[in-house]
N, C-alpha and C. Protein backbone atom coordinates (compact mmCIF):
# COMPACT_ATOMS: atom_id res chain seq x y z
N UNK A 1 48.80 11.83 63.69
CA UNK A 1 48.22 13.04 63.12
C UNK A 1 47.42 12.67 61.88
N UNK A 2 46.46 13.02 61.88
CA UNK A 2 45.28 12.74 60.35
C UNK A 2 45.61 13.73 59.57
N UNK A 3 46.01 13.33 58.29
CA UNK A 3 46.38 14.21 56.86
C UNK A 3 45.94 13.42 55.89
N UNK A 4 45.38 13.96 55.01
CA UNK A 4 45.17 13.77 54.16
C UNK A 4 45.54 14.77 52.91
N UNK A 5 46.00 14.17 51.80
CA UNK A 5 47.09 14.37 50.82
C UNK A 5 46.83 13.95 49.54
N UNK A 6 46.84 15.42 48.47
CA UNK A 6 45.47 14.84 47.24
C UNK A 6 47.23 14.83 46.59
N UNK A 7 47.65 14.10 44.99
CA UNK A 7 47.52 14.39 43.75
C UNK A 7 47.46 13.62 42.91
N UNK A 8 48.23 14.02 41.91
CA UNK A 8 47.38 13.06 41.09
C UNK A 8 46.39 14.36 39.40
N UNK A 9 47.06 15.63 40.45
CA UNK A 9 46.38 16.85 39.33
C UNK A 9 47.65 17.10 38.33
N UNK A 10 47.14 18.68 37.31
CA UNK A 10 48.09 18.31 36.36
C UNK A 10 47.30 19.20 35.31
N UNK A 11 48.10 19.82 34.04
CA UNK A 11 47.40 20.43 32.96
C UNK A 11 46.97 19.13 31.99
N UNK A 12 45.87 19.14 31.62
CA UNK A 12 45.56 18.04 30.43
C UNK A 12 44.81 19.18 29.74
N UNK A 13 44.84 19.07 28.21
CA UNK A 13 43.84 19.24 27.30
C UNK A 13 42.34 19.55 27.11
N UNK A 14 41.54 19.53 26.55
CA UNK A 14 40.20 19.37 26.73
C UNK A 14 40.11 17.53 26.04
N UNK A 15 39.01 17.33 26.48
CA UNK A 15 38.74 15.52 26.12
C UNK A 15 39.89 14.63 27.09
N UNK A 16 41.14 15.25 27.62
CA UNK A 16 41.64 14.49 28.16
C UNK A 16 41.25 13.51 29.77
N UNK A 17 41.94 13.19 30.26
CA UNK A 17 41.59 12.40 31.68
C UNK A 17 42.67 12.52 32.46
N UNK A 18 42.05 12.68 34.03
CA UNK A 18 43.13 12.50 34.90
C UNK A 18 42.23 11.84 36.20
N UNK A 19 43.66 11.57 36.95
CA UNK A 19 42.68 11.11 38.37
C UNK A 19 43.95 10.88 39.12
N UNK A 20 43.11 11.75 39.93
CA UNK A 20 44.06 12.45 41.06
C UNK A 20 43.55 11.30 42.23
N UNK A 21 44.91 11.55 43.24
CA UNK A 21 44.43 10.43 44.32
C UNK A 21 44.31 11.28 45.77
N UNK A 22 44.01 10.54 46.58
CA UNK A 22 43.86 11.24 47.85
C UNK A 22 43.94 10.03 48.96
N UNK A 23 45.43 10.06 49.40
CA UNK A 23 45.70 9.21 50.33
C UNK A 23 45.46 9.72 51.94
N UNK A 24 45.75 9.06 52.60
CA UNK A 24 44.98 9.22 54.32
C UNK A 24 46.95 8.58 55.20
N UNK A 25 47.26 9.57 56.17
CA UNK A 25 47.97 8.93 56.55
C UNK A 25 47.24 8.77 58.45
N UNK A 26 47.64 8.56 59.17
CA UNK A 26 47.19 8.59 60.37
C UNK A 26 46.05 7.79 61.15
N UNK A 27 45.17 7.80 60.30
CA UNK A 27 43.86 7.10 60.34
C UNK A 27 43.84 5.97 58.86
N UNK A 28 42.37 5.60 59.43
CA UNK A 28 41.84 4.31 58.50
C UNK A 28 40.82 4.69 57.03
N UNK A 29 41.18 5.00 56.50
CA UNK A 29 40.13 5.46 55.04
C UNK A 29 39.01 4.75 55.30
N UNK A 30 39.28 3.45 55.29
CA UNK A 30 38.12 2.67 55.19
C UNK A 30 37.07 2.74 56.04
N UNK A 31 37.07 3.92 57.41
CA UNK A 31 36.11 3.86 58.19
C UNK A 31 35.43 5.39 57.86
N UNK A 32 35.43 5.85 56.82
CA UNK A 32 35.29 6.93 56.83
C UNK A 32 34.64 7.28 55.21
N UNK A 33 33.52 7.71 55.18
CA UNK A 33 33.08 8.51 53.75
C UNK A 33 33.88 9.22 53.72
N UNK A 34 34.49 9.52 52.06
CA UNK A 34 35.45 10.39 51.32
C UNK A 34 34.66 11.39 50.40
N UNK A 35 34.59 12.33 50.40
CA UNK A 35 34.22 13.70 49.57
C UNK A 35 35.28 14.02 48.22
N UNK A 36 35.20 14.39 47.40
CA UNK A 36 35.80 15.09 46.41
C UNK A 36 35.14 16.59 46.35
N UNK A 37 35.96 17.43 46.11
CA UNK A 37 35.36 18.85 46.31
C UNK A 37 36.09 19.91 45.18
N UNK A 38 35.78 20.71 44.73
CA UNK A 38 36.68 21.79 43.82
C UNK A 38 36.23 22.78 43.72
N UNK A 39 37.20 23.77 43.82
CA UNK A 39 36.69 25.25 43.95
C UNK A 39 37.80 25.90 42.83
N UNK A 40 36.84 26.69 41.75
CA UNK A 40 37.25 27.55 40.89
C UNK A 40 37.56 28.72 41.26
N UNK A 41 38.46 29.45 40.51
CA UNK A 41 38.65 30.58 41.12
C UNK A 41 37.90 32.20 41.38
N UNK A 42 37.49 32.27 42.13
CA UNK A 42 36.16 33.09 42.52
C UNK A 42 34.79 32.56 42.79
N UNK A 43 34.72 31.11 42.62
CA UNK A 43 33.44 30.23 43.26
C UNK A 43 33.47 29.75 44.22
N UNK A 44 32.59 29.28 44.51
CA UNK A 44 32.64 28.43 45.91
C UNK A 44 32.90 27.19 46.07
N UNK A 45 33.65 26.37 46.85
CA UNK A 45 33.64 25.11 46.55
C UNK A 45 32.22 24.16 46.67
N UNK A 46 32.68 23.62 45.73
CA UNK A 46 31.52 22.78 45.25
C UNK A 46 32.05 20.69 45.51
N UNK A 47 31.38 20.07 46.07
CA UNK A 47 31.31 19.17 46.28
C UNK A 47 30.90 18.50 45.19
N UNK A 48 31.88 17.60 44.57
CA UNK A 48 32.02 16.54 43.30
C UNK A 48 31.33 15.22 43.28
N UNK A 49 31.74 14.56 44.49
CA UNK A 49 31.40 12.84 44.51
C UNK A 49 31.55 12.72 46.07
N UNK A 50 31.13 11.61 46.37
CA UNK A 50 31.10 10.99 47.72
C UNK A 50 31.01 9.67 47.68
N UNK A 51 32.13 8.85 48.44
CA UNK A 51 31.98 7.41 48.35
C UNK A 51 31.87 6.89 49.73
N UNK A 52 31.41 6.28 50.11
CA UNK A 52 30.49 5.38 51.52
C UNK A 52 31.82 4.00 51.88
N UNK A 53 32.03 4.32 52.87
CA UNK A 53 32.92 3.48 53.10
C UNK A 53 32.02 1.74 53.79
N UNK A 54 30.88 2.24 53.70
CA UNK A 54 30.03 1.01 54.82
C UNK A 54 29.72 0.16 53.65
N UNK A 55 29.01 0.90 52.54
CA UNK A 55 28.51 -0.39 51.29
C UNK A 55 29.01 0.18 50.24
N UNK A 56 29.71 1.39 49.67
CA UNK A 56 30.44 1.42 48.51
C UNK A 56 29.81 2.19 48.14
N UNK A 57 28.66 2.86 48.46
CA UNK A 57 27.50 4.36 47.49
C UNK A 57 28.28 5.05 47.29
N UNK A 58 27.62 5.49 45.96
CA UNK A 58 28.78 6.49 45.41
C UNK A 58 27.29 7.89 45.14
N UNK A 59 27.91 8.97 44.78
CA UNK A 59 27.16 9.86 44.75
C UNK A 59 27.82 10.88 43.51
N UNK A 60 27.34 11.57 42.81
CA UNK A 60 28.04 12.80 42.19
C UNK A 60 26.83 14.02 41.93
N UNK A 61 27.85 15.16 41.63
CA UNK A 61 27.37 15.93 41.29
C UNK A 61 26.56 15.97 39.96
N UNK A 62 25.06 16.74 39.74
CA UNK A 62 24.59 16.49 38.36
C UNK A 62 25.80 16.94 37.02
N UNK A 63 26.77 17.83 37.44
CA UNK A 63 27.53 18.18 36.76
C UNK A 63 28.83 17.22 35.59
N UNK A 64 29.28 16.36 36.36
CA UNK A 64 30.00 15.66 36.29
C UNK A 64 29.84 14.22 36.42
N UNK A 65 28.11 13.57 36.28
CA UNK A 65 27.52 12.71 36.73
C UNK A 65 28.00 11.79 34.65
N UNK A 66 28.76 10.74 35.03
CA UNK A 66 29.17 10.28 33.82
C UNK A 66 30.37 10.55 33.23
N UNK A 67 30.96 10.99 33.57
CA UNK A 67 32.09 11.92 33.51
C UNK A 67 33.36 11.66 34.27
N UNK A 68 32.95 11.57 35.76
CA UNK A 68 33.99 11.19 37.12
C UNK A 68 33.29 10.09 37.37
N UNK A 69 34.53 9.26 37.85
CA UNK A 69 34.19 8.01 38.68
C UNK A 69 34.95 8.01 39.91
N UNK A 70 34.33 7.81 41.25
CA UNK A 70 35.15 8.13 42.57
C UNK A 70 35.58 6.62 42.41
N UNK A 71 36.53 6.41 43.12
CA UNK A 71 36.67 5.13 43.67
C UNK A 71 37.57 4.92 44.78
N UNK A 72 37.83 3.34 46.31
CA UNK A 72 38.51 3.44 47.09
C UNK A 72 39.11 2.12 46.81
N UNK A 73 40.05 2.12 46.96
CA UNK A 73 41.25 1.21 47.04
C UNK A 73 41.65 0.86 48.94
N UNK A 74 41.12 0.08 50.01
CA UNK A 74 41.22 0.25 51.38
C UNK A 74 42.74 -0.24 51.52
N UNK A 75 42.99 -0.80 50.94
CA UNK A 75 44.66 -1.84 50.60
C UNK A 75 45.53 -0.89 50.70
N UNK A 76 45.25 0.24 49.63
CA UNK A 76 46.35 1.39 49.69
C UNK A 76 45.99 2.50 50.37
N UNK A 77 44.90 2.60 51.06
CA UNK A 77 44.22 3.59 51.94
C UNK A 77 44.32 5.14 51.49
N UNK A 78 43.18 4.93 50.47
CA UNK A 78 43.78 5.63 48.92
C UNK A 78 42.31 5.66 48.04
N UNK A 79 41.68 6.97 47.87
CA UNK A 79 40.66 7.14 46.89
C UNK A 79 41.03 8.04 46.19
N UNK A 80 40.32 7.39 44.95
CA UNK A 80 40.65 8.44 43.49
C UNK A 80 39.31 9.12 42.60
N UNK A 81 39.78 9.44 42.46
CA UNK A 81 38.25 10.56 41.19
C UNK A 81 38.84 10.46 39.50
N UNK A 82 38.75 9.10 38.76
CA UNK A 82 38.96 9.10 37.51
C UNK A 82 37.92 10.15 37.16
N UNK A 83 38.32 11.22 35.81
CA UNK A 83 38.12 11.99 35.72
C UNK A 83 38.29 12.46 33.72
N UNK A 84 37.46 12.02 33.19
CA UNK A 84 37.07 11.63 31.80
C UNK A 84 36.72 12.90 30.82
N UNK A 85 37.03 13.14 29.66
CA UNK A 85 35.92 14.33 28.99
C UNK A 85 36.21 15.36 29.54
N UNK A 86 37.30 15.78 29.75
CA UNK A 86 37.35 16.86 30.85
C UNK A 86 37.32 18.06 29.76
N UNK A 87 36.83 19.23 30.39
CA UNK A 87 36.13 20.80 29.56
C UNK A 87 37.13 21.64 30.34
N UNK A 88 37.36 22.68 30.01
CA UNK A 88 37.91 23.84 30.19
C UNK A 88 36.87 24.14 31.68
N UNK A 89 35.44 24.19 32.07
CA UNK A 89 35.12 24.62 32.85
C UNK A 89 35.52 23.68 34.12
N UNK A 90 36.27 22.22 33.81
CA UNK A 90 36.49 21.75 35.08
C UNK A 90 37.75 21.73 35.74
N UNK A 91 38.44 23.10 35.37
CA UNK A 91 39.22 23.65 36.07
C UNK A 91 39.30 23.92 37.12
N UNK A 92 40.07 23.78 38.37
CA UNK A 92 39.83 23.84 39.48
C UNK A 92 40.56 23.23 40.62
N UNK A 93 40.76 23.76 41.69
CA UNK A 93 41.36 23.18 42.58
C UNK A 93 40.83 22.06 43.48
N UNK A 94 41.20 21.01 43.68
CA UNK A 94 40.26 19.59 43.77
C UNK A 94 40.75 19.03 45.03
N UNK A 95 40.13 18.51 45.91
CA UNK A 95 40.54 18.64 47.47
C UNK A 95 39.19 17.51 47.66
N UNK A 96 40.45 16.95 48.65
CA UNK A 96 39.28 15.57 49.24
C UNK A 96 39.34 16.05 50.57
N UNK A 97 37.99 15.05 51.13
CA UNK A 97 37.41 15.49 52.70
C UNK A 97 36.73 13.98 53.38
N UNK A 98 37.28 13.92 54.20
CA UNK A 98 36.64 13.13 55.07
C UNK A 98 35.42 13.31 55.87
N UNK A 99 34.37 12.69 55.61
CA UNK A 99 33.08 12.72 57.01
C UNK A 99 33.88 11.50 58.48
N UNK A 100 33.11 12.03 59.21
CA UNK A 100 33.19 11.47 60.43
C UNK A 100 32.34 9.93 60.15
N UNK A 101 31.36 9.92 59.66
CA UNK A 101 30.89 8.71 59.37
C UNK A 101 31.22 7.90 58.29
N UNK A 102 31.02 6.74 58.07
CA UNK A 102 31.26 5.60 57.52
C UNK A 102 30.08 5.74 56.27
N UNK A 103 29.01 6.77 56.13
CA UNK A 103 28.19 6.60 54.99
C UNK A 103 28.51 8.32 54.38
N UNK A 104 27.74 8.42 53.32
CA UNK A 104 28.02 9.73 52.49
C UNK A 104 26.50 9.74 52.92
N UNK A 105 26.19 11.21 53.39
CA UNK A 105 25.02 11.85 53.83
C UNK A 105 23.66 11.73 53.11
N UNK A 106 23.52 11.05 52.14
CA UNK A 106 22.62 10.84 50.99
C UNK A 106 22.17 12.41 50.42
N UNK A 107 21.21 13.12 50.77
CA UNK A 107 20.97 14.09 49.75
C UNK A 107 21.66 15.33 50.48
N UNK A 108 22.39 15.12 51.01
CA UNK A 108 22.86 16.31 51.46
C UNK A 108 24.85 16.02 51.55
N UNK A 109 25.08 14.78 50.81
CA UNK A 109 26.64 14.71 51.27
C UNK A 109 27.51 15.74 50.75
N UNK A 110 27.02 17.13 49.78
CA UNK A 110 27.75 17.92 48.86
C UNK A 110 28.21 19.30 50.09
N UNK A 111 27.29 18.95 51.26
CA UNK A 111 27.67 20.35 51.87
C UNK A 111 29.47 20.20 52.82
N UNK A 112 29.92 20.76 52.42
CA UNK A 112 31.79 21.31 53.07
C UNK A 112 31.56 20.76 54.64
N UNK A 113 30.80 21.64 54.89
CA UNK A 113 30.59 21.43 56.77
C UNK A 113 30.49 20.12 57.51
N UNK A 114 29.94 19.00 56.14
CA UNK A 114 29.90 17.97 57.29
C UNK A 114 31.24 17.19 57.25
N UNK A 115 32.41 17.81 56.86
CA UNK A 115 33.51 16.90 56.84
C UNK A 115 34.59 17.46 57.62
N UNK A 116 34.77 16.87 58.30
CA UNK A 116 35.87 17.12 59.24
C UNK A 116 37.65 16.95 59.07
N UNK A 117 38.07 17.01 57.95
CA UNK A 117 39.07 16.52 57.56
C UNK A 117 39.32 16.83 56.19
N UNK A 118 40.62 17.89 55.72
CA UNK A 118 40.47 17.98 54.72
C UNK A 118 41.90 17.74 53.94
N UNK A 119 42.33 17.63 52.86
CA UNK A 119 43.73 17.61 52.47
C UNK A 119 44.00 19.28 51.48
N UNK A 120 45.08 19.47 51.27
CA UNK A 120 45.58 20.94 50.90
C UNK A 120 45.04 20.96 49.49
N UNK A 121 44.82 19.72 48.80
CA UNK A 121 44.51 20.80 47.43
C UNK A 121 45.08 19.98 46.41
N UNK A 122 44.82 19.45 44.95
CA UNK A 122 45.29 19.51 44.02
C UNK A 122 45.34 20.32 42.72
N UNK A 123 45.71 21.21 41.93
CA UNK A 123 45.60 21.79 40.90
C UNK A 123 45.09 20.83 39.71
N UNK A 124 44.07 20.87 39.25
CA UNK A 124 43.46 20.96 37.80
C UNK A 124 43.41 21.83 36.97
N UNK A 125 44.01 22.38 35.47
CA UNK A 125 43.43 22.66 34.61
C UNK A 125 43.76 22.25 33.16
N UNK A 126 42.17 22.55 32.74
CA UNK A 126 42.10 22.00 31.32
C UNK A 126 42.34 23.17 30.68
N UNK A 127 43.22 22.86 29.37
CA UNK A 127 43.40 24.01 28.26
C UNK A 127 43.89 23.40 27.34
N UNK A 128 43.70 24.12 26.24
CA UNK A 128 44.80 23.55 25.16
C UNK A 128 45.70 25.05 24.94
C-alpha cells in the first residue's frame, strides 16, 4: 500500500525553524518527484517546493524562496522541508505529494493535480 506520512510539524515562535519530514512507506521515494504543499485556513492549498528525484532540481515558491530548503535523503526514503525565519503567515497545514514522474514539472510543478499521492497532513504554526 503507498502512504505517505508527514511530521516533523509543531508550534515554534516567529524567527524560529522547523522541518518536518515526509516519509514513503510502500513504494520507492527515489523514483518519484516530491511536492511540499500547505493550506491555511480558508485558502487554498498552495504548493511550497518540489524536488526531482532524476537530477536533484529543486523548485520553490516566490514566497518562501530563501527561507525553505526541500531536501531527499533516498537511504531513509525520507524528504524534508527545513524551514527557517518562519512568520506568523506561514502557518499552515503542510502535506507532501508525490508526482508519478521522476522530475518536478518545471513551471508548472505547484499545481495539486499533478500528484498522485498524498500524505494526511502536518500542523504548522507560528506564534508567540
Amino acid at each position: 500500500q503507498v502512504q505517505l506520512v508527514e511530521s516533523g510539524g509543531g508550534l515554534v515562535q516567529p524567527g524560529g525553524s522547523l522541518r518536518p519530514s515526509c516519509a514513503a512507506s510502500g513504494f520507492t521515494l527515489d523514483n518519484y518527484a516530491i511536492g511540499w504543499f500547505r493550506q491555511a485556513p480558508g485558502k487554498e492549498r498552495e504548493g511550497v517546493s518540489c524536488i526531482s528525484s532524476s537530477d536533484g532540481s529543486t523548485y520553490y515558491a516566490d514566497s518562501v524562496k530563501g527561507q525553505f530548503t526541500i531536501s531527499r535523503d533516498n537511504a531513509k526514503n525520507t524528504v524534508y522541508l527545513q524551514m527557517n525565519s518562519l512568520k506568523p503567515e506561514d502557518t499552515a497545514v503542510y502535506y507532501c505529494a508525490a508526482d508519478r514522474g521522476n522530475a518536478c514539472r518545471r513551471s508548472i510543478w505547484f499545481i495539486r493535480y499533478l500528484y498522485a499521492y498524498w500524505g494526511q497532513g502536518t500542523q504548522v504554526t507560528v506564534s508567540s
